[in-house]
Protein backbone atom coordinates (compact mmCIF):
# COMPACT_ATOMS: atom_id res chain seq x y z
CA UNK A 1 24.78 12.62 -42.48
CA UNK A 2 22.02 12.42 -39.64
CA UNK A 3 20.67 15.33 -38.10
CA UNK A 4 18.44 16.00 -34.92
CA UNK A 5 17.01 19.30 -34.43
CA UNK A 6 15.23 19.82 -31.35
CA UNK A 7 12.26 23.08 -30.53
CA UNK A 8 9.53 23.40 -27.91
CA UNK A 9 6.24 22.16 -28.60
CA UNK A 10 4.99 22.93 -25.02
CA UNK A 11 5.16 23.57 -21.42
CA UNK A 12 8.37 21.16 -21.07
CA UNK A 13 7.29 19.46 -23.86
CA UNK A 14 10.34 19.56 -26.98
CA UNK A 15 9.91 17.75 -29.99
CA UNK A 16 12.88 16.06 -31.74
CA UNK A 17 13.55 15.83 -35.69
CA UNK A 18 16.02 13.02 -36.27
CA UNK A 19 16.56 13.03 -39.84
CA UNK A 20 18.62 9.95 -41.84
CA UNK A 21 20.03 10.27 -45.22
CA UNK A 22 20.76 7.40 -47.21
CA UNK A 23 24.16 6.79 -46.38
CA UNK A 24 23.43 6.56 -43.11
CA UNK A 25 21.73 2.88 -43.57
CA UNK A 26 22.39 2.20 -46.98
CA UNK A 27 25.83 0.00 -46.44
CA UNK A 28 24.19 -1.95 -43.17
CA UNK A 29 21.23 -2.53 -45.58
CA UNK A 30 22.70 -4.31 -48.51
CA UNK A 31 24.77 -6.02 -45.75
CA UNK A 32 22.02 -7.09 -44.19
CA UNK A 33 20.47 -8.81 -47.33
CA UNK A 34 23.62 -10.92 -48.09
CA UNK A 35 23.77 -12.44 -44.73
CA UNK A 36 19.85 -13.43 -45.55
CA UNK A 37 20.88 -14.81 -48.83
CA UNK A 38 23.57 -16.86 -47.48
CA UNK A 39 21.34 -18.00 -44.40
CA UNK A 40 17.58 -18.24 -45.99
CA UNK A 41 15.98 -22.37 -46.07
CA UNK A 42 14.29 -21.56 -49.17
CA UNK A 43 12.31 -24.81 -50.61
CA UNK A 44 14.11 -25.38 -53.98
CA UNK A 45 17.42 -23.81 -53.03
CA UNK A 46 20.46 -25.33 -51.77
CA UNK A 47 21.62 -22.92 -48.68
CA UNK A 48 22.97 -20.11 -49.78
CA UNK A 49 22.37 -20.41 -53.60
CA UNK A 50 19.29 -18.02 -53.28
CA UNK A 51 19.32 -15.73 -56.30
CA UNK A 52 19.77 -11.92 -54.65
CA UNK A 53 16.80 -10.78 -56.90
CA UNK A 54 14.60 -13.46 -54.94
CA UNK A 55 16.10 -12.38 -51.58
CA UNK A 56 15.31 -8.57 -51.87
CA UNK A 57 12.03 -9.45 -53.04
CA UNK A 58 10.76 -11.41 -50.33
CA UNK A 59 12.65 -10.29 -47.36
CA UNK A 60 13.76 -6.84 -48.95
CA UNK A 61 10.87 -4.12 -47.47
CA UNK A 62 11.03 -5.31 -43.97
CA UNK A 63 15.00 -5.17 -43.93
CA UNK A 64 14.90 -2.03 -45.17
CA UNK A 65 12.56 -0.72 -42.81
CA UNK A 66 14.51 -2.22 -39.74
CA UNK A 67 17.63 -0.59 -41.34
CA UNK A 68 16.29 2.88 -41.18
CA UNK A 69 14.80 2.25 -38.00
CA UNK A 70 18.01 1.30 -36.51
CA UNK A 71 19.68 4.09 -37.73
CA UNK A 72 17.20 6.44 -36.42
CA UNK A 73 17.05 4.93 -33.06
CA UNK A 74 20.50 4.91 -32.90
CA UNK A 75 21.42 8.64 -33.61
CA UNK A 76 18.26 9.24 -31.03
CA UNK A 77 20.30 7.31 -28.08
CA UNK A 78 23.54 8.66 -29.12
CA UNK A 79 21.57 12.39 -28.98
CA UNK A 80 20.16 11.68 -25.48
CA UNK A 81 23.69 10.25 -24.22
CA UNK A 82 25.61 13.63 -25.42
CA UNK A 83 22.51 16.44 -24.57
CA UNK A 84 21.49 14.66 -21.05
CA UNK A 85 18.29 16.50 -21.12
CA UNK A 86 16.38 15.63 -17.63
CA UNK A 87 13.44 14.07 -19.03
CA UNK A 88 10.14 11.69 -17.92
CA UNK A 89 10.55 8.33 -19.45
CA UNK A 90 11.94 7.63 -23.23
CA UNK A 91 10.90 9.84 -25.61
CA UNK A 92 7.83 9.10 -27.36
CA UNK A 93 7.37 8.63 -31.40
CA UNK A 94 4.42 11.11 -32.81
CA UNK A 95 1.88 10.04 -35.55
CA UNK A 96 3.30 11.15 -38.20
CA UNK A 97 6.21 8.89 -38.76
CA UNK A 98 4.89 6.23 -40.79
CA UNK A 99 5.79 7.37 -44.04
CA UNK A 100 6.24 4.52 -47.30
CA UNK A 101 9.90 3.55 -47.47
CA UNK A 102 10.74 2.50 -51.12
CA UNK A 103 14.16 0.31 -50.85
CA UNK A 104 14.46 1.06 -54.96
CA UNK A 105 14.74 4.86 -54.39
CA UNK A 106 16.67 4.98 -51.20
CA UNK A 107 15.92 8.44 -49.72
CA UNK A 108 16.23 10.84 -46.86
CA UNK A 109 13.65 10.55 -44.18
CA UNK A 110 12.84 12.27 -41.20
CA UNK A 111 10.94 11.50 -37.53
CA UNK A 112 9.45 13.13 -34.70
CA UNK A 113 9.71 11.70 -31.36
CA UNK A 114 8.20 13.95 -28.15
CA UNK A 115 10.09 14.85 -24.58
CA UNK A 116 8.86 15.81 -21.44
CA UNK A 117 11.05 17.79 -19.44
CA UNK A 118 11.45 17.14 -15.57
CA UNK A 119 11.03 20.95 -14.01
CA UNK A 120 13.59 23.21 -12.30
CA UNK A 121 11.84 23.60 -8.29
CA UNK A 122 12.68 24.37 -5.03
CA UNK A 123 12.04 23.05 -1.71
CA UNK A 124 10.15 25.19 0.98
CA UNK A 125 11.62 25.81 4.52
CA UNK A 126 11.01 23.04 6.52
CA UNK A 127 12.49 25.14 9.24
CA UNK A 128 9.18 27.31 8.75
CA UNK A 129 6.49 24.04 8.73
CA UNK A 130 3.59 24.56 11.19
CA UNK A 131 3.52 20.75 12.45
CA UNK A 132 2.55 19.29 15.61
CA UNK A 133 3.57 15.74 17.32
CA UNK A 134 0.60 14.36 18.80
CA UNK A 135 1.88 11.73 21.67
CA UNK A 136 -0.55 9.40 23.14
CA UNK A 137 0.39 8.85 27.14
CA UNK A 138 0.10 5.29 28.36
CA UNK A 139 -2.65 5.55 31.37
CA UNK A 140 -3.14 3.17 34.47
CA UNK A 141 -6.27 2.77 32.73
CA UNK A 142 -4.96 1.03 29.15
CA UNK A 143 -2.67 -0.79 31.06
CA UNK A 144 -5.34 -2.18 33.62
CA UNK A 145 -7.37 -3.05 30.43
CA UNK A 146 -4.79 -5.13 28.70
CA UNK A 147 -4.00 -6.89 31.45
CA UNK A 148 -7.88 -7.59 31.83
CA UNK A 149 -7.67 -8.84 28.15
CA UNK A 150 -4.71 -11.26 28.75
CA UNK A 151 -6.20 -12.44 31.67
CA UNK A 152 -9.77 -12.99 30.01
CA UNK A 153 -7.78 -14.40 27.03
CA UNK A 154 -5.68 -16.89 29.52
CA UNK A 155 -8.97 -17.73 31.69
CA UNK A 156 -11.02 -20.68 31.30
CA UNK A 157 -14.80 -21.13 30.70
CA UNK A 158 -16.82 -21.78 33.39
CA UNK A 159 -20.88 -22.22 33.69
CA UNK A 160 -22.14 -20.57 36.69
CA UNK A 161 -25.51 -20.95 38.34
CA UNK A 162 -27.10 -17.77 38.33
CA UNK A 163 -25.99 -14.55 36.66
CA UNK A 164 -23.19 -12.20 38.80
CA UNK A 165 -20.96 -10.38 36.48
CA UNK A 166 -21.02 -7.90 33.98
CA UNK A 167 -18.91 -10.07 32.20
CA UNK A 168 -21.17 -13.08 31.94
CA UNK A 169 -21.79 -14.87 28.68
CA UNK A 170 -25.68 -15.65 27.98
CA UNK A 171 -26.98 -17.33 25.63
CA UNK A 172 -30.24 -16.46 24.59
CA UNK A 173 -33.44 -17.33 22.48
CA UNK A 174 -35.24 -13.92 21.30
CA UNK A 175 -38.59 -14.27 20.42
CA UNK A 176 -40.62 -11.93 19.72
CA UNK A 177 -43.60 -10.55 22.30
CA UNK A 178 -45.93 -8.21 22.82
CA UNK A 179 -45.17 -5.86 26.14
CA UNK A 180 -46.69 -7.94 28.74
CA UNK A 181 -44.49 -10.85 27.06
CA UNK A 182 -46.93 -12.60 25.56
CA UNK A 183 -45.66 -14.24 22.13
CA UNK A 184 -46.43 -13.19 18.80
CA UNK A 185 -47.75 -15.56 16.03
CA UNK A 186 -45.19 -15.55 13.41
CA UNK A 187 -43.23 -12.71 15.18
CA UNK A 188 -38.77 -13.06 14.74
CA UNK A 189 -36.63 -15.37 16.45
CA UNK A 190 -33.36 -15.75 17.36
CA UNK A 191 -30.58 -17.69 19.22
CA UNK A 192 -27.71 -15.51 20.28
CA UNK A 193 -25.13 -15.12 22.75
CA UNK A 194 -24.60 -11.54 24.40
CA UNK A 195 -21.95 -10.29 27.10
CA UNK A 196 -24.19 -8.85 30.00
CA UNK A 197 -22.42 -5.90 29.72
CA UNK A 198 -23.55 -4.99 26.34
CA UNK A 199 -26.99 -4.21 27.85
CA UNK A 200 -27.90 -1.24 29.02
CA UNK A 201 -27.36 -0.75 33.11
CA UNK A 202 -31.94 -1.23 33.35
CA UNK A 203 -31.82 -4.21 32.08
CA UNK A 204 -28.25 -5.88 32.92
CA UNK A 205 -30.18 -5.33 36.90
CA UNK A 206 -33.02 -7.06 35.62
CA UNK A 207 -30.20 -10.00 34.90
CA UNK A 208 -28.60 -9.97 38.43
CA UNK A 209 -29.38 -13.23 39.96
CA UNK A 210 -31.01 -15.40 37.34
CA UNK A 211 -30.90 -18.58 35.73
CA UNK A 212 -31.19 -20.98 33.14
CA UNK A 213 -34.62 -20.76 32.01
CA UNK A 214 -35.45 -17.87 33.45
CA UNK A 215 -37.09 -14.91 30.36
CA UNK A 216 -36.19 -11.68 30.81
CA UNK A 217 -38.94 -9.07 28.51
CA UNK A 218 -37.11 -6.01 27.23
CA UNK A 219 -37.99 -3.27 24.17
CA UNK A 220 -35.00 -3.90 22.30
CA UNK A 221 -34.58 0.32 22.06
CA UNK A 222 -34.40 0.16 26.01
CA UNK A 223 -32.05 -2.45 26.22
CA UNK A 224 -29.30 -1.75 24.14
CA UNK A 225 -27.43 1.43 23.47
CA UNK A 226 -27.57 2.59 19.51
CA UNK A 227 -24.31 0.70 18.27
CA UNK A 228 -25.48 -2.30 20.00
CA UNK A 229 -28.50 -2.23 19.03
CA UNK A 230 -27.63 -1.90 15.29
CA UNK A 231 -25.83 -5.09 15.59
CA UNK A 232 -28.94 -7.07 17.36
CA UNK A 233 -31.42 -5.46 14.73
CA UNK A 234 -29.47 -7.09 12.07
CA UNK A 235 -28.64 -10.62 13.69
CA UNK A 236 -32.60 -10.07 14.27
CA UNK A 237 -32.82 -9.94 10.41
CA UNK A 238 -33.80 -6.27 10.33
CA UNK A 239 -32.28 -3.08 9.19
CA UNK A 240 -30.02 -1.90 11.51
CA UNK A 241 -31.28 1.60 11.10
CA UNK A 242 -35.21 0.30 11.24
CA UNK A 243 -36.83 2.40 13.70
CA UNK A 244 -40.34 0.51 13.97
CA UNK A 245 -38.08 -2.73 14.79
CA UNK A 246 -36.13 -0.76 17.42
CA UNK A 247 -39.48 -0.78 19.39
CA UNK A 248 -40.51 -4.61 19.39
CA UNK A 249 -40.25 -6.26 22.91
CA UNK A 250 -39.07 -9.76 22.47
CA UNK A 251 -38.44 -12.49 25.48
CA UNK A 252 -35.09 -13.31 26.14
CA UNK A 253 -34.83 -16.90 27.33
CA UNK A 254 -31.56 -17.93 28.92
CA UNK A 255 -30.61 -21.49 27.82
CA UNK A 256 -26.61 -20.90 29.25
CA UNK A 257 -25.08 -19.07 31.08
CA UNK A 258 -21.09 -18.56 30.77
CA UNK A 259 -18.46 -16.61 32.54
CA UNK A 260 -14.45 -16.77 31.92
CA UNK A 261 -12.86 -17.24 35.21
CA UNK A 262 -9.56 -14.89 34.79
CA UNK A 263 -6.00 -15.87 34.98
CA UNK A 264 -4.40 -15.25 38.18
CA UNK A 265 -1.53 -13.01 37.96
CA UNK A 266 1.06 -14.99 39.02
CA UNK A 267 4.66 -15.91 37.38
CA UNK A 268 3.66 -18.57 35.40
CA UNK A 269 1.09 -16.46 33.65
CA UNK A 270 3.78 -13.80 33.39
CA UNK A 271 6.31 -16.50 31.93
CA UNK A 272 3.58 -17.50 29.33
CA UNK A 273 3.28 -13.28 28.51
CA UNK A 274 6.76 -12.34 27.68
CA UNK A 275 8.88 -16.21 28.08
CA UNK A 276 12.18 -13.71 27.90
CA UNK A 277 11.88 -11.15 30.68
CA UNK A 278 12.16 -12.04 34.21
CA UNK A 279 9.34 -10.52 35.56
CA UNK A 280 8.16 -11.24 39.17
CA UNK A 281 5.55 -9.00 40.04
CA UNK A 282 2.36 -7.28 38.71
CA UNK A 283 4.46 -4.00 39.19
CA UNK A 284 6.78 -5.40 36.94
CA UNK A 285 4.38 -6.89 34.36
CA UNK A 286 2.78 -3.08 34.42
CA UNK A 287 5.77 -1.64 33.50
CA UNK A 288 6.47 -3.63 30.90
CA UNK A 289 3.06 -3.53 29.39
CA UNK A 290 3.16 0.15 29.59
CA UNK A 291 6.16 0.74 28.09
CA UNK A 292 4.93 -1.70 24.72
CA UNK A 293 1.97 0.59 24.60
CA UNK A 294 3.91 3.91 24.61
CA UNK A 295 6.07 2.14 22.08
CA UNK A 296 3.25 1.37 19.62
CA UNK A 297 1.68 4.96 19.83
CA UNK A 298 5.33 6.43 19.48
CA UNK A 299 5.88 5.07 16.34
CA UNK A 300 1.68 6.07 15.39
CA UNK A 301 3.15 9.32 16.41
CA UNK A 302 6.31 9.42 14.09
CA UNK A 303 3.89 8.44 11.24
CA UNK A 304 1.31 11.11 11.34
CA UNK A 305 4.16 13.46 11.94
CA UNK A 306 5.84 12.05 8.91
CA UNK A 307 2.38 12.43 7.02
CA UNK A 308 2.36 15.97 7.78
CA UNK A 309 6.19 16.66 6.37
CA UNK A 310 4.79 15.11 3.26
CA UNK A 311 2.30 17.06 2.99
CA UNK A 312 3.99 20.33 3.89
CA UNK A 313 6.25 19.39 1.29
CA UNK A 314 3.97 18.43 -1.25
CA UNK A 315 1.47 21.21 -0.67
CA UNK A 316 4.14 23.86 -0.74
CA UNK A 317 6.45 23.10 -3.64
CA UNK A 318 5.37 24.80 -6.63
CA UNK A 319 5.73 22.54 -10.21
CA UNK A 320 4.87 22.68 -13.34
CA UNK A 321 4.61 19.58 -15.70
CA UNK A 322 4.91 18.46 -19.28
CA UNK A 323 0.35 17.43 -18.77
CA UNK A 324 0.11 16.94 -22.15
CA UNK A 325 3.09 14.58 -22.71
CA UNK A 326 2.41 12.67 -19.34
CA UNK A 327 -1.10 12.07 -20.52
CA UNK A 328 0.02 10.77 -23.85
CA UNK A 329 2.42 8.54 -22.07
CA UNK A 330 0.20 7.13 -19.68
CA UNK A 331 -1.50 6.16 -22.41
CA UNK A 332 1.23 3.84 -23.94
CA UNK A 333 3.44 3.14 -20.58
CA UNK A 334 1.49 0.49 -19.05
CA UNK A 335 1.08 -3.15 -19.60
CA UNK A 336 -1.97 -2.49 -22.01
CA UNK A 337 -2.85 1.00 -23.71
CA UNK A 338 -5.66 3.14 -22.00
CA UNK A 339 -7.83 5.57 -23.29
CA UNK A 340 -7.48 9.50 -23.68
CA UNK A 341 -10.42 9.64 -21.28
CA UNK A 342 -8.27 6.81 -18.89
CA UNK A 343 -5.08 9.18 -18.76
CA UNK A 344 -7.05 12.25 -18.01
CA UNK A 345 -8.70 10.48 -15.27
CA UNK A 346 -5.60 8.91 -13.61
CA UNK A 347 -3.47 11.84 -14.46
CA UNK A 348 -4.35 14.16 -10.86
CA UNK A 349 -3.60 10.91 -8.76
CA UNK A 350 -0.47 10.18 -10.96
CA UNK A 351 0.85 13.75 -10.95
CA UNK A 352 1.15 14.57 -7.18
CA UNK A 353 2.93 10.64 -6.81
CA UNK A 354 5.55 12.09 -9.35
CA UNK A 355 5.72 15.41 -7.39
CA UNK A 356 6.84 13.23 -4.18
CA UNK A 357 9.20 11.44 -6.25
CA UNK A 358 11.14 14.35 -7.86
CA UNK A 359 10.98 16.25 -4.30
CA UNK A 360 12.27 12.91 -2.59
CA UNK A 361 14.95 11.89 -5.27
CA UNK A 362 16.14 15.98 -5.06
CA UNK A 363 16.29 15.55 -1.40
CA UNK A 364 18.06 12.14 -1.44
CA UNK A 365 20.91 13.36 -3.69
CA UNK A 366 21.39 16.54 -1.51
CA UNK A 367 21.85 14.62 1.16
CA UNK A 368 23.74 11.72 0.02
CA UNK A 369 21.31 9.24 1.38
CA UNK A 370 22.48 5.58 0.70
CA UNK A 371 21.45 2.13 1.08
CA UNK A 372 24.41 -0.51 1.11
CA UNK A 373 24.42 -3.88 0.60
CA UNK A 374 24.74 -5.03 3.99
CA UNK A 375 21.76 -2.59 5.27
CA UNK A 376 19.71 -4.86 2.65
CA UNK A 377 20.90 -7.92 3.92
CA UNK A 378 20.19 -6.96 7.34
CA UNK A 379 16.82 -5.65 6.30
CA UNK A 380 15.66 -8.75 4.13
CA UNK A 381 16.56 -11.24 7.86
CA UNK A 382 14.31 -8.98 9.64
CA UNK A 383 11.48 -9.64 7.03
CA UNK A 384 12.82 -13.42 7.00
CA UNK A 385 12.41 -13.22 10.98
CA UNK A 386 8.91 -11.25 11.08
CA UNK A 387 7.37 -13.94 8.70
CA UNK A 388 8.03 -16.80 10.44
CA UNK A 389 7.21 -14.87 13.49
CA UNK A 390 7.68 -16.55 17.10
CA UNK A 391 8.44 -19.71 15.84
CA UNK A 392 11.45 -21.17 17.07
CA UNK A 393 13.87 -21.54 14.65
CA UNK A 394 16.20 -23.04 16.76
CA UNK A 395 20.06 -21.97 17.12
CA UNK A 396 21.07 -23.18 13.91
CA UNK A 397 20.62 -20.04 11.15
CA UNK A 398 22.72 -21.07 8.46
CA UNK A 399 20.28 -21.12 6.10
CA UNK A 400 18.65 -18.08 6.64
CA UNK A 401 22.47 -16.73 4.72
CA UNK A 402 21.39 -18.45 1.46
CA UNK A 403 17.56 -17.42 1.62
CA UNK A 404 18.96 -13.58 2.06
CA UNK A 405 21.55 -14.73 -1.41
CA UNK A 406 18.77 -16.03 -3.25
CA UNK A 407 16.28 -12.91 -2.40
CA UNK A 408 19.27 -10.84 -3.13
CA UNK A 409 18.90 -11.71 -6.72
CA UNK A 410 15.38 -11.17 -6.69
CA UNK A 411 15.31 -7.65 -8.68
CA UNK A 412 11.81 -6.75 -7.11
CA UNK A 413 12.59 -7.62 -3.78
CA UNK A 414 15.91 -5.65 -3.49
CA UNK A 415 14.13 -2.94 -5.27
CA UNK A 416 11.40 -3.07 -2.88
CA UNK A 417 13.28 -3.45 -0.06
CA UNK A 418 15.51 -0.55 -1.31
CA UNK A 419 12.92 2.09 -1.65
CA UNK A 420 11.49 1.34 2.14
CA UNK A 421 14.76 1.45 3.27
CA UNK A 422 15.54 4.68 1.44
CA UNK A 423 12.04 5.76 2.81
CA UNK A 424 13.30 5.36 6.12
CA UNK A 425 16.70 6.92 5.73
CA UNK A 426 14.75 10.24 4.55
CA UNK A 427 11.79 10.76 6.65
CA UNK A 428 14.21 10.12 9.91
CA UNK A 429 16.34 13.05 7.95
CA UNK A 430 13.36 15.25 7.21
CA UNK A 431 12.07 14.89 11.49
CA UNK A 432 15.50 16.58 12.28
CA UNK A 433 14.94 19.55 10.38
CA UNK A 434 11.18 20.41 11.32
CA UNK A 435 10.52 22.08 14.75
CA UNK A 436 6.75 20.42 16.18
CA UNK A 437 4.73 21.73 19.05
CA UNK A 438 4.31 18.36 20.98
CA UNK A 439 0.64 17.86 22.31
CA UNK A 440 -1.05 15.18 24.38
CA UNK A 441 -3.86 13.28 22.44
CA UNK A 442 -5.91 10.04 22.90
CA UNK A 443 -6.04 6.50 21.02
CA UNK A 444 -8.73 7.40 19.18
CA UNK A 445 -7.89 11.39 18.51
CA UNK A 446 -4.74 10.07 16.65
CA UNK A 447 -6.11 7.25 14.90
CA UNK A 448 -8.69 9.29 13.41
CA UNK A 449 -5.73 11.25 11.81
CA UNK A 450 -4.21 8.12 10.50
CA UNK A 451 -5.82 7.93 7.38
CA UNK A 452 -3.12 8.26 4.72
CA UNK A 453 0.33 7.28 4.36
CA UNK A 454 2.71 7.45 1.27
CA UNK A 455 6.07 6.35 1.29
């Protein structure tokens, strides 16, 4: 009769003993070998007429083996389905179990397979999390400059005679000079095109009303500010940090000059902005505009909030874990096997993913969280919708129905599509039970915060 005994090897780490006697595979064995000898193509033999001797010699070992194998597995799974112990993964086999199995003495033998146990923990107060919204306001400022984008962006080109704007386009041929702007023999050159603006205010004066031909000497130091100027040292073929280079003077002929002549804001360019709303007026086009920026930093918002919940939660949930197991199993869970030193490397990254996903399973059972099928289906047109983007698809959608079936059969896609959604379900959950301060930030304050995200 088979036996498993079960004691603790470790820090939620058991080890099991499954131990078969011979009755326990005996009868499937001999079975087993009479199917072979009335199935085995033996050269020689008519079908079936296979002496037994023959049989057990040449297919008898590996039968055998697979018998008691079976048998073990078996009383394993059966073990697992009765105890329900809340454990990592399958249970793994440990060295020792290749022992030699004799099929002419027919014995007892035993196995040990390892467990790592999934630890008891509880959640902090999320009541008590110190966590702060940081909302970006929509200025008269960001609105004025995207409408100065989309009209740059709807302009058209236009060559001008002399040089007016800030925003003029110039072409230019560097060459290298001394200070007086004489050239030097063998010295760097360059065609490139710079925005007037990109100067620095000195030398975007000493612009102001020229032409085509005209040079213009700078030090390239005076006439750029540092980020520009680490840009022009390299299209210059220098380091961009190269100090000595910073100090050349060069002569900056103008071969072109170029300046977009904005889009009026009238309704046709509105139409062409957003072809749905009826908007009339550059009041109206404002408010619209704003109200897509506040959008997108609303939901930057909710994300670096949500970041912060993870953390919280993360950070203050104390668990242990089964190391030595998950190390071990690392090892032999992926496609190929990894090293000791591998495992022990990956295991710090690996651990605090499977924190999140025990504290996030714990929290989705409490609270019942569900996906159905027709969120999926819902979900999966929006994806459908997003990839083909603005195209028009016209009025007829039929087939977007059977795209949905067919992804719906797609394992890795509802599975995929499941977790986000599940994602979603639980961080909108967690915001209702954490109390932020709110407070005012800019663009760039909360983008710098935005440099992680996890679910």
């Amino acid at each position: 009769m088979a036996t498993i005994t079960r004691e603790r090897i470790g820090q939620l780490h058991d080890k099991l003993t499954v131990k078969v006697a011979k009755e326990d595979y005996l009868a499937s064995f001999e079975k087993k070998l009479k199917e072979y000898g009335r199935t085995a193509n033996i050269p020689g033999f008519r079908k079936g007429m296979v002496p037994a001797g023959m049989i057990k010699k040449m297919y008898g070992n590996s039968i055998f083996t697979d018998e008691i194998l079976r048998a073990v597995e078996k009383e394993l799974y059966n073990w697992l389905n009765n105890e329900r112990p809340d454990i990592f993964g399958q249970p793994l086999p440990l060295a020792g179990n290749q022992q030699n199995m004799d099929l002419n003495n027919p014995a007892e033998y035993e196995f040990g397979f390892e467990i790592g146990l999934k630890p008891e923990f509880s959640l902090p107060d999320l009541g008590k999390a110190k966590l702060t919204l940081h909302k970006v306001a929509a200025t008269d400022a960001m609105v004025d400059e995207e409408i100065n984008r989309m009209q740059i962006k709807g302009g058209k080109m236009t060559e001008p005679e002399t040089v007016a704007s800030e925003e003029t386009v110039l072409n230019l041929n560097f060459t290298e000079s001394d200070k007086d702007g004489n050239a030097v023999e063998g010295g760097a050159s360059k065609e490139n095109s710079v925005i007037l603006k990109y100067f620095t205010a000195a030398v975007q004066k000493k612009f102001m009303g020229t032409k085509v031909d005209d040079v213009v000497t700078v030090q390239l130091s005076k006439a750029f500010d540092d980020d520009k100027l680490a840009m022009i040292l390299e299209d210059l073929g220098f380091d961009k940090d190269d100090k000595e280079a910073a100090k050349k003077y060069f002569n900056l002929a103008i071969t072109k000059i170029g300046l977009v002549e904005k889009r009026e804001l009238n309704e046709d360019f509105f139409k062409e902005i957003y072809p749905g709303k009826e908007i009339k007026t550059t009041e109206e086009l404002k408010a619209a505009i704003k109200e897509e920026i506040e959008a997108y930093w609303n939901a930057q918002s909710r994300n670096q909030l949500q970041d912060q919940i993870y953390h919280f939660l993360v950070d203050e949930t104390t668990m242990e874990f089964p190391a030595e197991f998950l190390k071990r199993w690392l090892q032999t869970s992926g496609e190929k096997e990894k090293t000791a030193e591998e495992a022990e490397a990956e295991f710090p990254g690996f651990s605090s993913q499977l924190k999140w996903t025990l504290i996030s399973d714990k929290l989705v059972r409490e609270q019942k969280l569900e996906v159905n099928q027709e969120e999926l289906r819902a979900y999966m047109r929006n994806e459908i919708m997003r990839y083909f983007g603005s195209m028009n698809l016209g009025d007829d959608t039929s087939w977007m129905e059977s795209y949905v079936d067919r992804m719906m059969k797609d394992e890795k896609q509802v599975d995929g599509s499941y977790r986000r959604l599940i994602a979603e379900k639980l961080f909108s959950w967690l915001e209702t039970q954490v109390k932020p301060k709110e407070k005012t930030v800019t663009p760039e304050e909360l983008n710098a915060m935005q440099h992680h995200h996890h679910h």
